[in-house]
C-alpha atoms as a PDB file:
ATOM      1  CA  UNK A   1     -12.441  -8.533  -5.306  1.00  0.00           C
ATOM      2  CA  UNK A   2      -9.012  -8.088  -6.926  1.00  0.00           C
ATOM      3  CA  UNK A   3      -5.818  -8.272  -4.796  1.00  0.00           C
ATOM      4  CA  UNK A   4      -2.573  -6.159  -4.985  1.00  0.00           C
ATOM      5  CA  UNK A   5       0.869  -5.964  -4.009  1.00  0.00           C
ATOM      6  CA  UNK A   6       1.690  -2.146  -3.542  1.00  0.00           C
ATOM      7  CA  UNK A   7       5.037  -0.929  -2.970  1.00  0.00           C
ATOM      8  CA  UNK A   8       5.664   2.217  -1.397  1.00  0.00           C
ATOM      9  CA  UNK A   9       8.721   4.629  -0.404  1.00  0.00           C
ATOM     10  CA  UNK A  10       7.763   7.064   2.332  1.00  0.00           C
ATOM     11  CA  UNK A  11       9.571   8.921   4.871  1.00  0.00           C
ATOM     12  CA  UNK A  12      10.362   6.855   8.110  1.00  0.00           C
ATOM     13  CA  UNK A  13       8.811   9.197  10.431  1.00  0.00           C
ATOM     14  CA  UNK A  14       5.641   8.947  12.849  1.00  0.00           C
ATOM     15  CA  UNK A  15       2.372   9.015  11.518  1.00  0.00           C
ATOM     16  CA  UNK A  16       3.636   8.139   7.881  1.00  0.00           C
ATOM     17  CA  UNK A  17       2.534   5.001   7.382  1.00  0.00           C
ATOM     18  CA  UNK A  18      -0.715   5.862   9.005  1.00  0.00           C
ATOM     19  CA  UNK A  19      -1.016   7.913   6.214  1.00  0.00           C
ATOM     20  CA  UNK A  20      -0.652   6.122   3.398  1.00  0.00           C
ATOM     21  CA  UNK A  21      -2.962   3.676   4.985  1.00  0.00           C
ATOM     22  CA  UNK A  22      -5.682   6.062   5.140  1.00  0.00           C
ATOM     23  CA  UNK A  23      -5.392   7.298   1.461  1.00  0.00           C
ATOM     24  CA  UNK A  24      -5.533   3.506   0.510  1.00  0.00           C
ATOM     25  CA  UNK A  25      -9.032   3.186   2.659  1.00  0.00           C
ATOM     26  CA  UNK A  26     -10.098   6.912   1.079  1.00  0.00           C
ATOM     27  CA  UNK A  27     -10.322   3.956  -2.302  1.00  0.00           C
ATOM     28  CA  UNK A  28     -11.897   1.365  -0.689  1.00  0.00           C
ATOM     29  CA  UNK A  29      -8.540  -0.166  -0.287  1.00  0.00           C
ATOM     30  CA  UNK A  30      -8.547  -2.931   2.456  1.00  0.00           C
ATOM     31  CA  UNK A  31      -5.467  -3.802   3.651  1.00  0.00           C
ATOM     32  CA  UNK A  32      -5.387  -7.632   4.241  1.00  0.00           C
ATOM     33  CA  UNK A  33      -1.090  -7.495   4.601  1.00  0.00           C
ATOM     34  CA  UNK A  34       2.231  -5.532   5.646  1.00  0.00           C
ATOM     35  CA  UNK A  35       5.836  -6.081   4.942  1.00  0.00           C
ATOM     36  CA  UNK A  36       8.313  -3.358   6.303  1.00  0.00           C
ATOM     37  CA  UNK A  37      10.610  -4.395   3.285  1.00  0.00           C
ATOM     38  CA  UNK A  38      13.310  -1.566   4.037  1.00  0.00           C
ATOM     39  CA  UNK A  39      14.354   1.182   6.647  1.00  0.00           C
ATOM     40  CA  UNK A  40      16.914   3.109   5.980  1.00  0.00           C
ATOM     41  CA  UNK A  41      18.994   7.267   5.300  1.00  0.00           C
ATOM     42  CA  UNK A  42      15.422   8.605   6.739  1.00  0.00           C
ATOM     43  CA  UNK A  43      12.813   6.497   4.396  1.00  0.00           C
ATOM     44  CA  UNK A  44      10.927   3.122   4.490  1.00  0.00           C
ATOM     45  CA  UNK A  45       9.952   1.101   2.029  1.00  0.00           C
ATOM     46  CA  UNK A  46       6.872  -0.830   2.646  1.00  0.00           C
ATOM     47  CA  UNK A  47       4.779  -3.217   1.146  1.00  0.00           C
ATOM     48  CA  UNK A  48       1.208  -3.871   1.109  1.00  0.00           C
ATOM     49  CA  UNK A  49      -1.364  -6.443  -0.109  1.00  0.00           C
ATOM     50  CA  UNK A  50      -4.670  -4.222  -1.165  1.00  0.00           C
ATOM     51  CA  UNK A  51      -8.224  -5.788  -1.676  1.00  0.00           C
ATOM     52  CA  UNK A  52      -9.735  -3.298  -4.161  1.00  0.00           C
ATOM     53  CA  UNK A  53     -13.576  -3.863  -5.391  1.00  0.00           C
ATOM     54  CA  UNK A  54     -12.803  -3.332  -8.531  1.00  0.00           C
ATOM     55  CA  UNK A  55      -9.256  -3.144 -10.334  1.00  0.00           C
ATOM     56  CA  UNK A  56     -10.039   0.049 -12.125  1.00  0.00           C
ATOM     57  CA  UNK A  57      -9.450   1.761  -8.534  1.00  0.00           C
ATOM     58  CA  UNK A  58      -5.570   1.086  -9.176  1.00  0.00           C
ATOM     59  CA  UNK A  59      -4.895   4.585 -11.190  1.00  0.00           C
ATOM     60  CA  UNK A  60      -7.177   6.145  -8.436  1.00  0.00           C
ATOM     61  CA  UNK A  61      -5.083   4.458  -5.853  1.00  0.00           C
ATOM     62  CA  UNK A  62      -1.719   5.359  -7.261  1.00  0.00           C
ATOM     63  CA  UNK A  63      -2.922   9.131  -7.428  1.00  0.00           C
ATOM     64  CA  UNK A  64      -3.639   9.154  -3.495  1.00  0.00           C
ATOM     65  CA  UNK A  65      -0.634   7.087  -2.235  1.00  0.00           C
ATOM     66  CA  UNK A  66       1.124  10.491  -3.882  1.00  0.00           C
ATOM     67  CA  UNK A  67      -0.751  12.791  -2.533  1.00  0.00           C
ATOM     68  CA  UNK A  68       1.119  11.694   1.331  1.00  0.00           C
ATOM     69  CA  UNK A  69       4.603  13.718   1.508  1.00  0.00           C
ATOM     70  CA  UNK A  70       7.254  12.284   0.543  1.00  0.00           C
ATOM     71  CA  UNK A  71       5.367   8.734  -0.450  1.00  0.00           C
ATOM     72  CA  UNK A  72       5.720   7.656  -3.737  1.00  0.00           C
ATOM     73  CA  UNK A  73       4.621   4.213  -4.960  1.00  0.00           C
ATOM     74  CA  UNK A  74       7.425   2.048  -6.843  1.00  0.00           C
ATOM     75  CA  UNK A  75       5.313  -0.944  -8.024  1.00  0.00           C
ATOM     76  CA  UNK A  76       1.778  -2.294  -8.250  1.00  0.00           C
ATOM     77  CA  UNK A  77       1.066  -6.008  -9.449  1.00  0.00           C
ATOM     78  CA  UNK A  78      -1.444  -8.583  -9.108  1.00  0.00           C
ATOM     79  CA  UNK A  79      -1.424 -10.813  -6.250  1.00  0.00           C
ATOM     80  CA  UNK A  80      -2.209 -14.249  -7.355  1.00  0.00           C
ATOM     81  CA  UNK A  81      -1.754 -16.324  -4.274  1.00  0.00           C
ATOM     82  CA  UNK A  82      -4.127 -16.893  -1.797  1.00  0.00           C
ATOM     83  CA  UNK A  83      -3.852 -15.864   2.163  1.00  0.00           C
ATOM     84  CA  UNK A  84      -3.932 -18.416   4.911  1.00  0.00           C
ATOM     85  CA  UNK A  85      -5.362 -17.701   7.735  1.00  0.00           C
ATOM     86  CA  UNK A  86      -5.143 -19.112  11.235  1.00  0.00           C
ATOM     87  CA  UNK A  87      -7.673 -20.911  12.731  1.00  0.00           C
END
């Protein structure tokens, strides 16, 4: 499993982020983490850590983060640092 930070701009308006979420699942994209980095003149700018099955996805995953109006992703990188999770 390979784990990403993705960065995305999108319009700060209902349903949005739901949006992008679901194009990130329509790769097998599991989102493990959220950061609302940025709200602000009508957009967002979130930021997600992705579990991917296979790190050739990331193109694929780029593609349909654009297809959501007005999204548009500004970075992916490698997340090297693992979660902790509550017991």
């Amino acid at each position: 499993m390979a784990r990403f930070f993705v960065r995305v701009r999108l319009l700060d308006r209902p349903g949005a982020l739901g949006l992008v979420a679901s194009r990130i699942g329509a790769v097998g994209g599991d989102i493990v983490a959220i950061d609302i980095l940025e709200r602000e003149g009508g957009t967002a700018v979130d930021e997600f850590v992705v579990e991917l099955t296979d790190e050739t996805l990331v193109s694929l995953l780029r593609r349909e983060v654009h297809e959501v109006d007005g999204a548009a992703v500004e970075e992916i990188r490698p997340f090297d640092v693992e979660l902790v999770e509550d017991d």
